[in-house]
Protein backbone atom coordinates (compact mmCIF):
# COMPACT_ATOMS: atom_id res chain seq x y z
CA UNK A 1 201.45 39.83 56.01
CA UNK A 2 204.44 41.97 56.63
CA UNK A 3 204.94 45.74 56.87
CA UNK A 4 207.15 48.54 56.43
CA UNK A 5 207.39 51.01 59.78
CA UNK A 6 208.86 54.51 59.14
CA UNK A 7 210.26 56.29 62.18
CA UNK A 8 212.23 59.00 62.80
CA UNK A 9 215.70 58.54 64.45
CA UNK A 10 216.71 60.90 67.38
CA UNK A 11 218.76 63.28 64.94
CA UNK A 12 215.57 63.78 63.03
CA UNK A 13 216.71 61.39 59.87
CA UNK A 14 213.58 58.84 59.06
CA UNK A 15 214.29 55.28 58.69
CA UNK A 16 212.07 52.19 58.07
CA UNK A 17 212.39 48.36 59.34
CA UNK A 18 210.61 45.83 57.14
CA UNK A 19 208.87 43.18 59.43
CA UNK A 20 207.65 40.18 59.20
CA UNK A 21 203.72 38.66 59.77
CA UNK A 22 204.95 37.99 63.27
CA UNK A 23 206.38 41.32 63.62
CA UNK A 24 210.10 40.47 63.75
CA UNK A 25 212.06 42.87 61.86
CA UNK A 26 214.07 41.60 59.63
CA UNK A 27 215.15 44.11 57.40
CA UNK A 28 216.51 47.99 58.82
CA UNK A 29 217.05 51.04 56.33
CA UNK A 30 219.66 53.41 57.14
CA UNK A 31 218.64 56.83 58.21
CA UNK A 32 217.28 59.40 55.26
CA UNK A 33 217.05 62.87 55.82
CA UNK A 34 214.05 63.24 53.83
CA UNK A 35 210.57 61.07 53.94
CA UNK A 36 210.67 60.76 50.53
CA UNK A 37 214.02 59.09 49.93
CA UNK A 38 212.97 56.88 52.70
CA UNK A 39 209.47 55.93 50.59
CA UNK A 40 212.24 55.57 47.81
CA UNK A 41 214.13 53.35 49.77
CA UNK A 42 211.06 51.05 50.45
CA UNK A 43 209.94 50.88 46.72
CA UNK A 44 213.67 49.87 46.24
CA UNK A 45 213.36 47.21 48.96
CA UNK A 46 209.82 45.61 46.98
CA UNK A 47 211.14 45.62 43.63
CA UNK A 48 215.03 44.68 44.12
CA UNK A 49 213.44 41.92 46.91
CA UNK A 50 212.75 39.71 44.20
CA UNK A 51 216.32 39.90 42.63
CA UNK A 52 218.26 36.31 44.59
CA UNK A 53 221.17 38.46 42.94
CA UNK A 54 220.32 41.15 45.23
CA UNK A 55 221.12 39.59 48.47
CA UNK A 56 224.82 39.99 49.70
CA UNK A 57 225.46 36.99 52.23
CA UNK A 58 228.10 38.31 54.57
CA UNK A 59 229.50 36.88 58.03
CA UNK A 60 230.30 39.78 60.88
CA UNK A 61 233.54 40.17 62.42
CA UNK A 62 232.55 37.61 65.13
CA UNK A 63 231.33 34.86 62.89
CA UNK A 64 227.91 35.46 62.91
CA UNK A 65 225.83 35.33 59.63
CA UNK A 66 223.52 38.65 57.96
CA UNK A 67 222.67 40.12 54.82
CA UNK A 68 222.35 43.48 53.05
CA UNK A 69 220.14 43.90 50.39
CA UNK A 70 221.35 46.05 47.60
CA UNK A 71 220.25 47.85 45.02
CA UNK A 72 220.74 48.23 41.11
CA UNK A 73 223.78 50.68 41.42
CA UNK A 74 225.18 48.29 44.37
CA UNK A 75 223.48 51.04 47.48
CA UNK A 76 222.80 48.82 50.54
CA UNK A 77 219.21 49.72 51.05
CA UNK A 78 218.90 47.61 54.17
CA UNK A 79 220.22 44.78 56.10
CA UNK A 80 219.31 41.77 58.46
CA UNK A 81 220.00 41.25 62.44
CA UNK A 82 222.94 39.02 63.12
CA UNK A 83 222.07 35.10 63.21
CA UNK A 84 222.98 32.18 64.67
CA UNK A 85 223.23 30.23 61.47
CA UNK A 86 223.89 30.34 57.32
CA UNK A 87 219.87 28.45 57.38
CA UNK A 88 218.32 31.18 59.73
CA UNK A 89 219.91 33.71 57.79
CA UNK A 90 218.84 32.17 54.29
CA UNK A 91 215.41 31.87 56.08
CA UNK A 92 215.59 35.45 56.68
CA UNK A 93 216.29 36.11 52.79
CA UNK A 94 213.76 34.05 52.38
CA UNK A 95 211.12 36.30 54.39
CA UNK A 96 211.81 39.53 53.03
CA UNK A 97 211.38 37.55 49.51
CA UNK A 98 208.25 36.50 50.45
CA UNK A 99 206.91 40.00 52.37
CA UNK A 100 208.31 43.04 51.17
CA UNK A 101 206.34 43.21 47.93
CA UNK A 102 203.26 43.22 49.45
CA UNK A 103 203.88 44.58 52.52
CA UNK A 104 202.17 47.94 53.75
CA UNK A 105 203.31 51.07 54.85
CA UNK A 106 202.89 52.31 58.95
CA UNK A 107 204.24 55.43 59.07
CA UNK A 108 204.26 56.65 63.12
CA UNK A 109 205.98 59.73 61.70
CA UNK A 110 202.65 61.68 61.44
């Protein structure tokens, strides 16, 4: 089963990675200056996670293959590692499809 982790950054903003049952991450928030929007940001991630429509597929500068998962007013509310390939990174769609709405909450900032 995955899990959300919350940290906080060096410049104090909190952030959360989604990973997977394995414990790959393979989703990372950006930084929140408040715990709460970060919470917000993870019951964003659970319910927009099960939107295909959510998912923007995009290729990096040097070819390589991620997504960003957005939500309803188009805010990226995380995004993937660089791949290798289109099917690891539609595998990787796949995962946070499959995890995030179940997923529990370690938070290592208390």
């Amino acid at each position: 089963m995955g899990k959300f982790v919350i940290t906080k950054r060096k410049n104090n903003e909190f952030q959360f990675n989604l990973k997977a049952g394995n414990g790959q991450t393979i989703l990372a928030s950006e930084g929140y200056k408040a715990k709460s929007s970060c919470e917000n940001g993870i019951e964003s991630v659970r319910r927009n996670s099960q939107d295909d429509s959510k998912f923007d597929r995009k290729e990096s500068s040097n070819g390589k293959p991620y997504f960003n998962l957005k939500a309803t007013n188009g805010q990226i509310i995380g995004t993937s590692e660089m791949y290798e390939s289109v099917a690891s990174r539609d595998n990787g769609i796949e995962s946070v499809k499959k995890n995030a709405p179940d997923a529990t909450v370690d938070d290592q900032t208390v």
